[in-house]
Protein backbone atom coordinates (compact mmCIF):
# COMPACT_ATOMS: atom_id res chain seq x y z
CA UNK A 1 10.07 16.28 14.39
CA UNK A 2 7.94 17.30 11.37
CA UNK A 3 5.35 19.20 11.44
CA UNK A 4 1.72 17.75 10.49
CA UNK A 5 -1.83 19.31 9.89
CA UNK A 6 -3.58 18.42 12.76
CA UNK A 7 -6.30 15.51 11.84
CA UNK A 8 -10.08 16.45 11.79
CA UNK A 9 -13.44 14.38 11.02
CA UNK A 10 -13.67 13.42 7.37
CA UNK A 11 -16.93 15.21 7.23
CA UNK A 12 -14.52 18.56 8.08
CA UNK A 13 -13.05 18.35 4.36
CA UNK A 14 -15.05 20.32 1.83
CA UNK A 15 -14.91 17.76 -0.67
CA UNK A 16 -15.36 15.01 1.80
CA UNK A 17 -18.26 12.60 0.40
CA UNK A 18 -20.36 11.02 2.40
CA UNK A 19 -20.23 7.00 2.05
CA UNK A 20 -22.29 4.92 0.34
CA UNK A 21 -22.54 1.40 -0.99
CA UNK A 22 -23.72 3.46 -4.62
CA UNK A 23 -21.14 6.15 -4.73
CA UNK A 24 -18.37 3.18 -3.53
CA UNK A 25 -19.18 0.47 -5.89
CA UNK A 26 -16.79 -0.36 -7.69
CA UNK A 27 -16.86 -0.71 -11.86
CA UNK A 28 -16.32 -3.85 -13.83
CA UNK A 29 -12.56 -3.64 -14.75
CA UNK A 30 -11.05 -1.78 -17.29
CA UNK A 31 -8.45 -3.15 -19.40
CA UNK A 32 -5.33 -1.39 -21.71
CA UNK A 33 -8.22 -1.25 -24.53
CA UNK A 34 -10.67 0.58 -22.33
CA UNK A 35 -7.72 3.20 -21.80
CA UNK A 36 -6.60 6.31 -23.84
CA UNK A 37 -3.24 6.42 -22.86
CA UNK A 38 -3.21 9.98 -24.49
CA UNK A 39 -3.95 12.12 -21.45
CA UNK A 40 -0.40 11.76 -20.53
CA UNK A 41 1.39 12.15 -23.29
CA UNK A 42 3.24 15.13 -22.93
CA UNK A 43 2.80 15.28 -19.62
CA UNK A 44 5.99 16.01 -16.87
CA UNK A 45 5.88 13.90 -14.08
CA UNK A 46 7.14 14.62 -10.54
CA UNK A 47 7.94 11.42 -8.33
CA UNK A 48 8.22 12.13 -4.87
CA UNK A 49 9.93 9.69 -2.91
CA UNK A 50 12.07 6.83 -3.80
CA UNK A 51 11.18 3.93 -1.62
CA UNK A 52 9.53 0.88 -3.05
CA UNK A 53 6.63 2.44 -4.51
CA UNK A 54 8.48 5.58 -5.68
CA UNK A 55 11.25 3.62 -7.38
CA UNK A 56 9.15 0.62 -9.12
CA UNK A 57 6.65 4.12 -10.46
CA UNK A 58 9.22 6.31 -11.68
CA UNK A 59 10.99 3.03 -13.56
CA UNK A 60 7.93 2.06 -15.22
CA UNK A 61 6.88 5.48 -16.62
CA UNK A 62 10.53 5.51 -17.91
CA UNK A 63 10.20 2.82 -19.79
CA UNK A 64 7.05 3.55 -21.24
CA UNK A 65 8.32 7.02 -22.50
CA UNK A 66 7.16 9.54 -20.03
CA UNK A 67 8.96 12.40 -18.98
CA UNK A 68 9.76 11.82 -15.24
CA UNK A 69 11.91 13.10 -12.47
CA UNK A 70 12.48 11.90 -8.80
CA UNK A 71 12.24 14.58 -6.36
CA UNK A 72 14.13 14.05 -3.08
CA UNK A 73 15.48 15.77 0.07
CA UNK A 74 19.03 17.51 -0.10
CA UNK A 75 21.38 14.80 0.80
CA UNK A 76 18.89 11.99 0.17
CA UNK A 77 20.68 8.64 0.29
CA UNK A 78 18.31 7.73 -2.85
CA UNK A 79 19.99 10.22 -5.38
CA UNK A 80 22.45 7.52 -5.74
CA UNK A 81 19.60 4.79 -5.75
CA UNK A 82 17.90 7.13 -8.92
CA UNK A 83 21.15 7.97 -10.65
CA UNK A 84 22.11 4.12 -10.86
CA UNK A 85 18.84 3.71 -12.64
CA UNK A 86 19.07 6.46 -14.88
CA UNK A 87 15.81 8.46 -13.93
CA UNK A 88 16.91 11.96 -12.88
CA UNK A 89 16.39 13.22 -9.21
CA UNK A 90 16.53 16.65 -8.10
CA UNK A 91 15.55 18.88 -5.22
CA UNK A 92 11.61 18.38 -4.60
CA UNK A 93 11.24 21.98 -4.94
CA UNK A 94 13.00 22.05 -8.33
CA UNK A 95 10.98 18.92 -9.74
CA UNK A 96 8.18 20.89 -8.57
CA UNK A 97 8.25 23.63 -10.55
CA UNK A 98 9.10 21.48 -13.25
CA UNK A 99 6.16 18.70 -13.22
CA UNK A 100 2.47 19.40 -14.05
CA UNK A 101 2.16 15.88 -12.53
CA UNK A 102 3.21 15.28 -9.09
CA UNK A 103 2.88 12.22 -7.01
CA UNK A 104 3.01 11.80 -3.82
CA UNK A 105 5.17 8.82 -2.67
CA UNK A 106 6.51 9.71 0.52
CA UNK A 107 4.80 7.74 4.05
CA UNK A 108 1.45 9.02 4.65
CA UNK A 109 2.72 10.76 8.12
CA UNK A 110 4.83 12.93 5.62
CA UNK A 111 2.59 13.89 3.30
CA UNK A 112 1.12 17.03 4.74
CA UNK A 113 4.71 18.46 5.35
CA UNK A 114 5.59 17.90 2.04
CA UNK A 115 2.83 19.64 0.52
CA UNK A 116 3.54 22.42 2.50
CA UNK A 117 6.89 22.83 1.68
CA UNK A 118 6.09 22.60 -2.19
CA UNK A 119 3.12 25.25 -1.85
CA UNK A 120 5.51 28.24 -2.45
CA UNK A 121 5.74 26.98 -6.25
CA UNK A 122 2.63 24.88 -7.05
CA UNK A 123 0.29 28.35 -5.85
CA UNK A 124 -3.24 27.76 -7.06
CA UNK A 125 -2.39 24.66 -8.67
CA UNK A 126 -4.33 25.15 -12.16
CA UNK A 127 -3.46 23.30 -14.89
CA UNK A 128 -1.33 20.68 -12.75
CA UNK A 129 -2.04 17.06 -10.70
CA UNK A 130 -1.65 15.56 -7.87
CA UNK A 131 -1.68 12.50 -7.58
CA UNK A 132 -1.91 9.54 -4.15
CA UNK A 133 -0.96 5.80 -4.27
CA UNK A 134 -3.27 5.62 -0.87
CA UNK A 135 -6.18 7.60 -0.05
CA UNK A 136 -4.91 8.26 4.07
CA UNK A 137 -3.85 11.77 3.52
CA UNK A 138 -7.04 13.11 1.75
CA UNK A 139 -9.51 11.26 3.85
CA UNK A 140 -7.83 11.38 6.57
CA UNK A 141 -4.98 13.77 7.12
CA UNK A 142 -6.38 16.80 6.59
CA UNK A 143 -4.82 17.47 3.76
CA UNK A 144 -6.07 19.90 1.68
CA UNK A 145 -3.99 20.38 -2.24
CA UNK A 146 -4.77 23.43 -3.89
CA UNK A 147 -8.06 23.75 -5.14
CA UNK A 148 -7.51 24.11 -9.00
CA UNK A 149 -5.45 21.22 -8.71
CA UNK A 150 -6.60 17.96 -9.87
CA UNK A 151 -6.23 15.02 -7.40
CA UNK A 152 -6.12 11.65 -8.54
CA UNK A 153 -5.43 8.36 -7.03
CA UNK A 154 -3.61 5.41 -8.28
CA UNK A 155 -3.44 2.62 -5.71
CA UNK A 156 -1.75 -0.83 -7.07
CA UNK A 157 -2.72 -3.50 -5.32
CA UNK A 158 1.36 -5.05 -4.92
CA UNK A 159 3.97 -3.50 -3.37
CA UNK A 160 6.46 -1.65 -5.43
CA UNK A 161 9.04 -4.41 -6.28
CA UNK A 162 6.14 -7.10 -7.14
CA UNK A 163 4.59 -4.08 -9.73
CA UNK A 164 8.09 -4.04 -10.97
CA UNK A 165 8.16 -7.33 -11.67
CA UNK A 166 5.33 -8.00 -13.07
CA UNK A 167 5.80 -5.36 -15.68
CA UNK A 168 8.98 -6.14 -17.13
CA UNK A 169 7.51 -9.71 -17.42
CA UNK A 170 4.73 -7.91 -19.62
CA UNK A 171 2.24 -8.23 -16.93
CA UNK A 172 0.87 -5.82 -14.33
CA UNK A 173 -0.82 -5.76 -11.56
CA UNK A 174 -4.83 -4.93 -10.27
CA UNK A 175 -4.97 -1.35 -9.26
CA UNK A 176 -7.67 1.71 -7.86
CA UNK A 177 -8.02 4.61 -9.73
CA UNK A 178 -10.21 7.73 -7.65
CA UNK A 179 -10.36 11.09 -8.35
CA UNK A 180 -11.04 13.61 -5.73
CA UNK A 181 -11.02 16.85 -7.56
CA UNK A 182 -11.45 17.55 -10.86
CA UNK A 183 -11.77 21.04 -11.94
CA UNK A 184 -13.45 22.15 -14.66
CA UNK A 185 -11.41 21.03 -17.63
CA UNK A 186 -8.89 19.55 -16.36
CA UNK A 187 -10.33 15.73 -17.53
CA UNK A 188 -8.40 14.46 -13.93
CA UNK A 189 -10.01 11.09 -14.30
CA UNK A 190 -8.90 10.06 -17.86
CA UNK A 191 -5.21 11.37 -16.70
CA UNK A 192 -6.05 9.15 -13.57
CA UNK A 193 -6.89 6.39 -15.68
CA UNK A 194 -3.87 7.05 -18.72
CA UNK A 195 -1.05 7.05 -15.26
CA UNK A 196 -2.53 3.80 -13.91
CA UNK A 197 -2.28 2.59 -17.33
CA UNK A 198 1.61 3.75 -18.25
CA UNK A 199 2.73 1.68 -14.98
CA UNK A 200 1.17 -1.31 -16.31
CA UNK A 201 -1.92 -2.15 -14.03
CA UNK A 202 -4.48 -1.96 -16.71
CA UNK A 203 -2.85 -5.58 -18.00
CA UNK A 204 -4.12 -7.02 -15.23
CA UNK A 205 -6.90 -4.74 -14.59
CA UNK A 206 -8.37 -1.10 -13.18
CA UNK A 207 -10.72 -0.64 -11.18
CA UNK A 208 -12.17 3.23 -10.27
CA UNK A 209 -13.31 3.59 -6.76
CA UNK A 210 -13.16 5.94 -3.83
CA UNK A 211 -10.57 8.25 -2.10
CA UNK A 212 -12.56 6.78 0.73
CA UNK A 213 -13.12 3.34 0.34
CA UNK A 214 -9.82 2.37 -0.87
CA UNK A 215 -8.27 3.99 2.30
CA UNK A 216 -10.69 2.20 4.51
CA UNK A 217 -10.31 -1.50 2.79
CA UNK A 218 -6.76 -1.06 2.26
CA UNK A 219 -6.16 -0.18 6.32
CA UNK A 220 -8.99 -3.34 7.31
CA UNK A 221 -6.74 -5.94 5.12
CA UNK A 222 -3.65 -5.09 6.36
CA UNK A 223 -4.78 -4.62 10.00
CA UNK A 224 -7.53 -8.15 10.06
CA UNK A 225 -5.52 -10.27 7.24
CA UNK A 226 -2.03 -9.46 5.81
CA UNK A 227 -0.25 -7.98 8.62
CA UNK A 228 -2.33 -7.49 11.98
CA UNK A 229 -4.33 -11.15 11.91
CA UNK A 230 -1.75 -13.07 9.95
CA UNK A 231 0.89 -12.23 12.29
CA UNK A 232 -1.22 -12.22 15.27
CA UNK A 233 -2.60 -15.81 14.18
CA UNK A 234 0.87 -16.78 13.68
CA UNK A 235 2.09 -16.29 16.93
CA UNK A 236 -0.67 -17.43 19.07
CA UNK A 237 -0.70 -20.85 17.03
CA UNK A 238 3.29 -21.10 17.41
CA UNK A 239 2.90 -20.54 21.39
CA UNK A 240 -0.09 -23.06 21.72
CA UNK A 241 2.04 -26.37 20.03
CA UNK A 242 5.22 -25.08 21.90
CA UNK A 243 3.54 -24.75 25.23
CA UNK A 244 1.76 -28.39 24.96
CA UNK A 245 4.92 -29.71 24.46
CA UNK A 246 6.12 -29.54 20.94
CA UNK A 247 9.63 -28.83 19.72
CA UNK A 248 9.76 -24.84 18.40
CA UNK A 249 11.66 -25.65 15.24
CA UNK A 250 8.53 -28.42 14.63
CA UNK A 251 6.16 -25.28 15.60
CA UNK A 252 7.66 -22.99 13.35
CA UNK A 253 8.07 -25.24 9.98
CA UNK A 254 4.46 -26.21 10.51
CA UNK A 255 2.74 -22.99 11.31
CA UNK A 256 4.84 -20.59 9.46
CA UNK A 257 7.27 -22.03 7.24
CA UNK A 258 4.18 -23.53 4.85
CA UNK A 259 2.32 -20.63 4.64
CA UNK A 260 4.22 -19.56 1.83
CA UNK A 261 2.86 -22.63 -0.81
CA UNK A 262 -0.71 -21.74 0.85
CA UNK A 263 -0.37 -17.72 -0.09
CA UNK A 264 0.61 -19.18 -3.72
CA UNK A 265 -1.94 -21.26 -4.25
CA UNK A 266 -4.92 -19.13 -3.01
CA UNK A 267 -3.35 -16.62 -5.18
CA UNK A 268 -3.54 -18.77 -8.13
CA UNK A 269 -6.72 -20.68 -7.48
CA UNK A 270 -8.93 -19.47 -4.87
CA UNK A 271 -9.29 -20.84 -1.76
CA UNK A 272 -12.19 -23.24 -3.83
CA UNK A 273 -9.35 -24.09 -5.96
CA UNK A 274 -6.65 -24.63 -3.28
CA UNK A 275 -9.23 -26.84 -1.41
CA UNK A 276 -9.25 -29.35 -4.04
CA UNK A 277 -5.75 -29.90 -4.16
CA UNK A 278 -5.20 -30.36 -0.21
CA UNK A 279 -5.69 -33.67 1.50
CA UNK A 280 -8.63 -34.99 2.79
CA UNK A 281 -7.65 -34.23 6.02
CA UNK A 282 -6.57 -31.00 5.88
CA UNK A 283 -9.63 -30.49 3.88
CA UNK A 284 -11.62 -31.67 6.50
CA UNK A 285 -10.09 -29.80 9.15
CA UNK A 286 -10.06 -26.38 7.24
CA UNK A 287 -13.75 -26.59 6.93
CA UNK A 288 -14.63 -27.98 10.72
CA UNK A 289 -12.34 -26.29 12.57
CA UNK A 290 -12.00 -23.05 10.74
CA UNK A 291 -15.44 -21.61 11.44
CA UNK A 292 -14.29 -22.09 15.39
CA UNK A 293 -11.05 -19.69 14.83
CA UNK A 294 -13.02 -17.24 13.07
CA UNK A 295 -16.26 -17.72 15.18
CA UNK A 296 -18.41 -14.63 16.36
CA UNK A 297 -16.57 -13.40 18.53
CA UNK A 298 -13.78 -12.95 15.89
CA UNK A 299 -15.82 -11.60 13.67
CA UNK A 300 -16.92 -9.05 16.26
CA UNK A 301 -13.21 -7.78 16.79
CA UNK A 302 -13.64 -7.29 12.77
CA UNK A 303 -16.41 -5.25 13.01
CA UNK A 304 -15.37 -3.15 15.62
CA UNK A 305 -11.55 -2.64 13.72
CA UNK A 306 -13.53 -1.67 10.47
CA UNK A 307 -15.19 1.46 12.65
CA UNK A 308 -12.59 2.57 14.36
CA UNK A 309 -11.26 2.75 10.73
CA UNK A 310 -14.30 4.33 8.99
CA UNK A 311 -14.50 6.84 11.93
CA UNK A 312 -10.90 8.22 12.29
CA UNK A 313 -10.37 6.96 15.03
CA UNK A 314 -7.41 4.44 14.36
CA UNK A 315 -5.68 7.22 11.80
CA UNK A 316 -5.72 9.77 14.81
CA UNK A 317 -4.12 7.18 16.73
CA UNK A 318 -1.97 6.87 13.90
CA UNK A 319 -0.74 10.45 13.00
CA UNK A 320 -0.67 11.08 17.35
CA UNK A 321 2.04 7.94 17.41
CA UNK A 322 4.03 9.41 14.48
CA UNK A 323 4.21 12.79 15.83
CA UNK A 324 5.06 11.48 19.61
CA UNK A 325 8.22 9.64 17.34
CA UNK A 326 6.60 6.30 17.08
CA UNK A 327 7.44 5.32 21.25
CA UNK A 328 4.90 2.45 20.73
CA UNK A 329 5.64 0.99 17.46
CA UNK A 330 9.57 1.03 18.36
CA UNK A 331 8.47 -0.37 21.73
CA UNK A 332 6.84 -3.36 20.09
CA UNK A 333 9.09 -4.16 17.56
CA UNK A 334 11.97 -4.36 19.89
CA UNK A 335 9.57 -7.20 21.83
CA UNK A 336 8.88 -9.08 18.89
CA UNK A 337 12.80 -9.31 17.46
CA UNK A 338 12.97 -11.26 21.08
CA UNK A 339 10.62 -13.35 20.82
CA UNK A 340 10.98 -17.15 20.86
CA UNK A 341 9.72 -17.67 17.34
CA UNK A 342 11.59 -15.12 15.65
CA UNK A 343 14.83 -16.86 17.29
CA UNK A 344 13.86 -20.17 16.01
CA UNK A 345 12.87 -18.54 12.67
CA UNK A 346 16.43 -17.12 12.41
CA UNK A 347 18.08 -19.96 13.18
CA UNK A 348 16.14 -22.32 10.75
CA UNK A 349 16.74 -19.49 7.93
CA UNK A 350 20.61 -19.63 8.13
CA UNK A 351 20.26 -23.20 8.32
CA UNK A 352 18.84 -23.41 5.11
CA UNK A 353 20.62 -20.57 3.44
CA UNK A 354 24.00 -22.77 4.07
CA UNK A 355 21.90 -26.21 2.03
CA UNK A 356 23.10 -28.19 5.17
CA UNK A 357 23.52 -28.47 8.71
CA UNK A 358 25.77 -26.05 11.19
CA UNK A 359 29.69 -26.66 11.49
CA UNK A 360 30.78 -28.10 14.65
């Protein structure tokens, strides 16, 4: 099991801030114009990590002419992954004595380990970044870089593949920029800003924020909408038609299979814009009966998830579960692969990979 720096309060870290709705606002955006891409040029950058973040990051510096290697763990299956798309991987340590850039890329539970291990050869840190795509490990897991080393933070708002995507269709997509140290000059914002930048996000837009706040808004969206809500809402919807009666496969096509064209359109147009384009009905019933599935009491649970986040308490949960070798989330995962809805998801999913119905 790896090792992790035990969690303390936020207001335990020197540089911790404290929060406010001034220091937190976010700027208008900043576009490719607004951007001196110069700060990097010249620059060697360290990717740590090769998942989908890691991958689509080093890729997209590649292409836009940066110097970059992929450092991994001896006998990483993803040295095969890197060498397959040209971008040169080597032993973390090695890439870090090598980089005067270094990003961070592994899972946040990691993070703290991995720093120590590179510590031997990054010493004070002057005259080198580091640099976050999530602001967990510096607000909350009590990690601590050297302090001559600048610390940046480049969030994009897409996973790794979509970024990919977008950018070799010319397009990016919306990302946070944050610094959290910047010592004296070492101009860690501007490199912040020239990174974000090279992997395409300022063509669809930058925004500079918080360390802080994008580690608290990112953890309340994907535990009230995108993952923790969504998926809760999902289920509880699916059992409700079911147990009144309805057939599952009707239950599932309805409540889950839809929600793709929905996500699409609200990502296109708003939900103003996808309102106009629903029926009359359905327009009817989004407005009348909405307000009663997210009534107070909803909006209570909301409240209460966003201060368990802004207090620490849900990433001490967090980092105690990874340590303990994640009993509860492999616990619940197991449950959920069983459930009815998942087996009528499956079956409806090879059913329309074949274009046609089962052979007898």
């Amino acid at each position: 099991m790896l090792d992790r720096v035990p969690w303390t309060a936020p207001s335990a870290s020197p540089r911790a801030k404290p929060l406010s709705h001034r220091e937190d606002a976010i700027d208008p955006l900043l576009w490719e114009g607004d951007i001196d891409p110069a700060p990097l040029a010249g620059r060697r950058v360290g990717i740590f990590g090769y998942g989908n973040q890691g991958r689509a990051q080093a890729l997209n510096l590649h292409d836009q002419g940066i110097a970059v290697r992929v450092g991994l763990r001896p006998g990483s299956s993803s040295f095969a992954r890197a060498e397959a798309d040209r971008i040169p991987a080597h032993p973390a340590l090695e890439v870090a004595s090598w980089a005067d850039v270094l990003v961070l890329l592994v899972p946040d539970e990691h993070q703290a380990h991995l720093l120590q291990e590179l510590g031997p050869v990054l010493g004070t840190g002057e005259g080198r970044a580091l640099g976050f795509a999530h602001g967990f490990s510096i607000t909350f897991g009590g990690l601590e870089p050297p302090s001559a080393m600048g610390v940046f933070l480049v969030a994009p708002c897409a996973p790794g593949a979509r970024m990919r995507e977008a950018f070799e269709r010319g397009g990016g997509v919306f990302a946070y920029v944050a610094v959290d140290n910047d010592p004296p000059g070492s101009h860690t914002e501007a490199l912040a800003l020239a990174y974000a930048r090279a992997l395409g996000c300022a063509r669809a837009g930058v925004l500079r924020t918080s360390f802080r706040a994008e580690a608290e808004v990112d953890l309340f969206g994907e535990q009230a909408v995108l993952c923790g809500g969504m998926h809760a809402l999902l289920k509880a919807a699916f059992d409700t038609l079911v147990e009144a009666g309805y057939p599952p496969e009707m239950a599932y096509l309805e409540c889950h299979d839809q929600l793709v064209w929905l996500a699409a359109s609200v990502h296109a147009e708003g939900i103003a814009g996808t309102r106009r384009r629903i029926s009359s009905t359905a327009l009817y019933g989004d407005l009348t009966r909405g307000p009663r599935i997210i009534g107070p009491e909803s909006r209570a649970a909301l409240e209460a998830i966003l201060a368990e986040i802004r207090s620490g308490g849900f990433a001490a949960e967090f980092l105690d579960e990874m340590a303990a070798g994640q009993p509860r989330i492999k616990t619940a995962l197991e449950t959920a692969d069983r459930l009815p809805m998942e087996e009528v998801g499956r079956r409806l999913r090879r059913r329309a990979a074949r274009q046609g119905p089962p052979s007898s």
